[in-house]
C-alpha atoms as a PDB file:
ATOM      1  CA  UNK A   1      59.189  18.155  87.889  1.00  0.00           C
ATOM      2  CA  UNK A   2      61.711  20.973  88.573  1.00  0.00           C
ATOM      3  CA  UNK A   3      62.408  23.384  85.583  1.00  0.00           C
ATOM      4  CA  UNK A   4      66.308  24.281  85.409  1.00  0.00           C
ATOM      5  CA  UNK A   5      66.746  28.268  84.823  1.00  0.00           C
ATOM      6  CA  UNK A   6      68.606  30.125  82.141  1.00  0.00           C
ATOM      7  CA  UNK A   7      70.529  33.143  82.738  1.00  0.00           C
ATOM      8  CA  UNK A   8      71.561  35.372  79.156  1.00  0.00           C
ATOM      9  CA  UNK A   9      74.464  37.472  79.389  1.00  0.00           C
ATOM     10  CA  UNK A  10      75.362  40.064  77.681  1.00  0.00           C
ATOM     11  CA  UNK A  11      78.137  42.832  77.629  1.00  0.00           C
ATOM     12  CA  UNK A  12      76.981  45.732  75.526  1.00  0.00           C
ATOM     13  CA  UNK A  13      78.044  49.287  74.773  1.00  0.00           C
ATOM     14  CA  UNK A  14      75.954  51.403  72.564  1.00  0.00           C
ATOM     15  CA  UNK A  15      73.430  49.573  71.268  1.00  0.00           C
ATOM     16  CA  UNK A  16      70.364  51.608  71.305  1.00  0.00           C
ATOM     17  CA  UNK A  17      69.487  50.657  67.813  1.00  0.00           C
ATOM     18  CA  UNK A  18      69.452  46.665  68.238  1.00  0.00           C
ATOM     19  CA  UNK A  19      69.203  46.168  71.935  1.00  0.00           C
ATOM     20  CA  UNK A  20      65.333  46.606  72.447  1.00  0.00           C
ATOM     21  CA  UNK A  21      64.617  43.650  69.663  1.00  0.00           C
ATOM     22  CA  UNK A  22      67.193  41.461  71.062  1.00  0.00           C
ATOM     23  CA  UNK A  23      66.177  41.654  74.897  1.00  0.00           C
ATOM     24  CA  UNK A  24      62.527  40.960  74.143  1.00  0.00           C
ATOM     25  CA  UNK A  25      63.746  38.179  71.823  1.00  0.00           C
ATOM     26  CA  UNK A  26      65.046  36.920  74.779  1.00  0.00           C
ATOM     27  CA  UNK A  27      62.276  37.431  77.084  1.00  0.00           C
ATOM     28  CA  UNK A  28      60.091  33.866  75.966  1.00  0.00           C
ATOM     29  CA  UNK A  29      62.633  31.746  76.960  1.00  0.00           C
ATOM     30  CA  UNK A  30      65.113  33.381  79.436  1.00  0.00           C
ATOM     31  CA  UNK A  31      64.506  33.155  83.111  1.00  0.00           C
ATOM     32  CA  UNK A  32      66.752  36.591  83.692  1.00  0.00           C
ATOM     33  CA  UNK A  33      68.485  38.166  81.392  1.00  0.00           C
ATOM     34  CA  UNK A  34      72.180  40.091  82.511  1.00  0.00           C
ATOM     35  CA  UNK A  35      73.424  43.025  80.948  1.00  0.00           C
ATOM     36  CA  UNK A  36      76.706  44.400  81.491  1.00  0.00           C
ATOM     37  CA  UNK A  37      76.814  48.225  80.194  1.00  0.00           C
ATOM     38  CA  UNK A  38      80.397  49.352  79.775  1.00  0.00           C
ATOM     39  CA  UNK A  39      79.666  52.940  79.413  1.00  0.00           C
ATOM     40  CA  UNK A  40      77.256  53.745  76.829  1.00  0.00           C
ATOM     41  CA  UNK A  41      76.386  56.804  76.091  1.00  0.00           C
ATOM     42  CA  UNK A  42      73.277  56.531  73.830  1.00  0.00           C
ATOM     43  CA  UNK A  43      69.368  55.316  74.787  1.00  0.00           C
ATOM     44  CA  UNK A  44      70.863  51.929  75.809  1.00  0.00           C
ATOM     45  CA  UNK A  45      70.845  51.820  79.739  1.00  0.00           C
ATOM     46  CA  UNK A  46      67.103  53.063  79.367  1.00  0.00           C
ATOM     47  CA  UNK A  47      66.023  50.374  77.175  1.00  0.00           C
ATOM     48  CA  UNK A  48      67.495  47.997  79.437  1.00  0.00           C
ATOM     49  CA  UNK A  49      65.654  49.304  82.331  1.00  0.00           C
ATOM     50  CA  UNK A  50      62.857  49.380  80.857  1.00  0.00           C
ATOM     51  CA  UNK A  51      62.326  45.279  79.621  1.00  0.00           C
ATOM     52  CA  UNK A  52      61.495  43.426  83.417  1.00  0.00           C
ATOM     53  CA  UNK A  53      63.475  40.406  82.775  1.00  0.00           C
ATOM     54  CA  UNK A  54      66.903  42.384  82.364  1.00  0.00           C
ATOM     55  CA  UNK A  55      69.357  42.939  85.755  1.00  0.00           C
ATOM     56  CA  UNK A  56      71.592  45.893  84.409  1.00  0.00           C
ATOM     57  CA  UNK A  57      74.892  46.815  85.876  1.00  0.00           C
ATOM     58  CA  UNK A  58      76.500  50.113  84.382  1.00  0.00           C
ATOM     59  CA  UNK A  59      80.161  49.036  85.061  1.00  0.00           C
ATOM     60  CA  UNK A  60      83.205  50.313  82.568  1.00  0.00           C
ATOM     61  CA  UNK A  61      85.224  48.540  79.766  1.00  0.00           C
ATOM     62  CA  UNK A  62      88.946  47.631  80.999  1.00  0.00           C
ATOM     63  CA  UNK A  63      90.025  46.719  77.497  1.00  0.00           C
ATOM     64  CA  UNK A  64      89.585  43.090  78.685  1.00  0.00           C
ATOM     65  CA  UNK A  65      86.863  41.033  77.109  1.00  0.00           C
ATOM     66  CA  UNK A  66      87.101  38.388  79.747  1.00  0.00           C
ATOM     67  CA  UNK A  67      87.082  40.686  82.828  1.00  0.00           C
ATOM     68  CA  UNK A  68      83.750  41.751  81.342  1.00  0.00           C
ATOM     69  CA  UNK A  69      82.291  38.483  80.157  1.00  0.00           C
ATOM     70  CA  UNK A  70      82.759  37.465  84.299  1.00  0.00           C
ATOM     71  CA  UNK A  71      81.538  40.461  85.392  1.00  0.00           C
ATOM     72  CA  UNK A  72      78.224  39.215  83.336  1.00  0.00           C
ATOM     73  CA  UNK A  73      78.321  36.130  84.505  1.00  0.00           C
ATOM     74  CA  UNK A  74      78.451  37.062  88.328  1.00  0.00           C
ATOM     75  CA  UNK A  75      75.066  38.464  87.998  1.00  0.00           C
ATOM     76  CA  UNK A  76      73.748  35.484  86.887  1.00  0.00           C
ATOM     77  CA  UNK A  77      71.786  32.762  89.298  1.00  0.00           C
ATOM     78  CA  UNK A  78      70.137  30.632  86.815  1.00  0.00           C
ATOM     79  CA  UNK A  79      71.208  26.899  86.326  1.00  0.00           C
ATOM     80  CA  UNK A  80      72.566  27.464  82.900  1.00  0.00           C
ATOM     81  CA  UNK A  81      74.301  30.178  81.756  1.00  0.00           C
ATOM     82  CA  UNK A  82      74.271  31.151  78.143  1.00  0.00           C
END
């Protein structure tokens, strides 16, 4: 029996004070998780690097929640995407 991956996405800016609790929430059921950065400036990028799971991209915000929501998603290779 194959498994089907999951691939979490997430666009975040600034988040130093939640982002550590809600990538290892993550971590017992995600198969990657996908971070989009769009130019913090706080602890957040080193958090990210620092959980295994997490594929990090430090890209910028284009005042376009979409364009970074695919920009997410284009990172991800699991079978689902949530």
């Amino acid at each position: 029996c194959i498994m089907a991956t999951l691939s979490v996405c997430l666009i975040v800016k600034n988040e130093e004070d939640v982002i550590e609790r809600c990538l290892t929430s993550l971590t017992s059921f995600a198969d990657e998780i996908c971070v989009y950065d769009t130019g913090s400036t706080d602890n957040t990028v080193n958090i990210c690097r620092s959980i295994d799971k997490v594929k990090l991209v430090e890209g910028e915000w284009r005042d376009d929640f979409s364009w970074a929501r695919n920009q997410s998603f284009q990172m991800a290779t699991g079978d689902y995407i949530m």
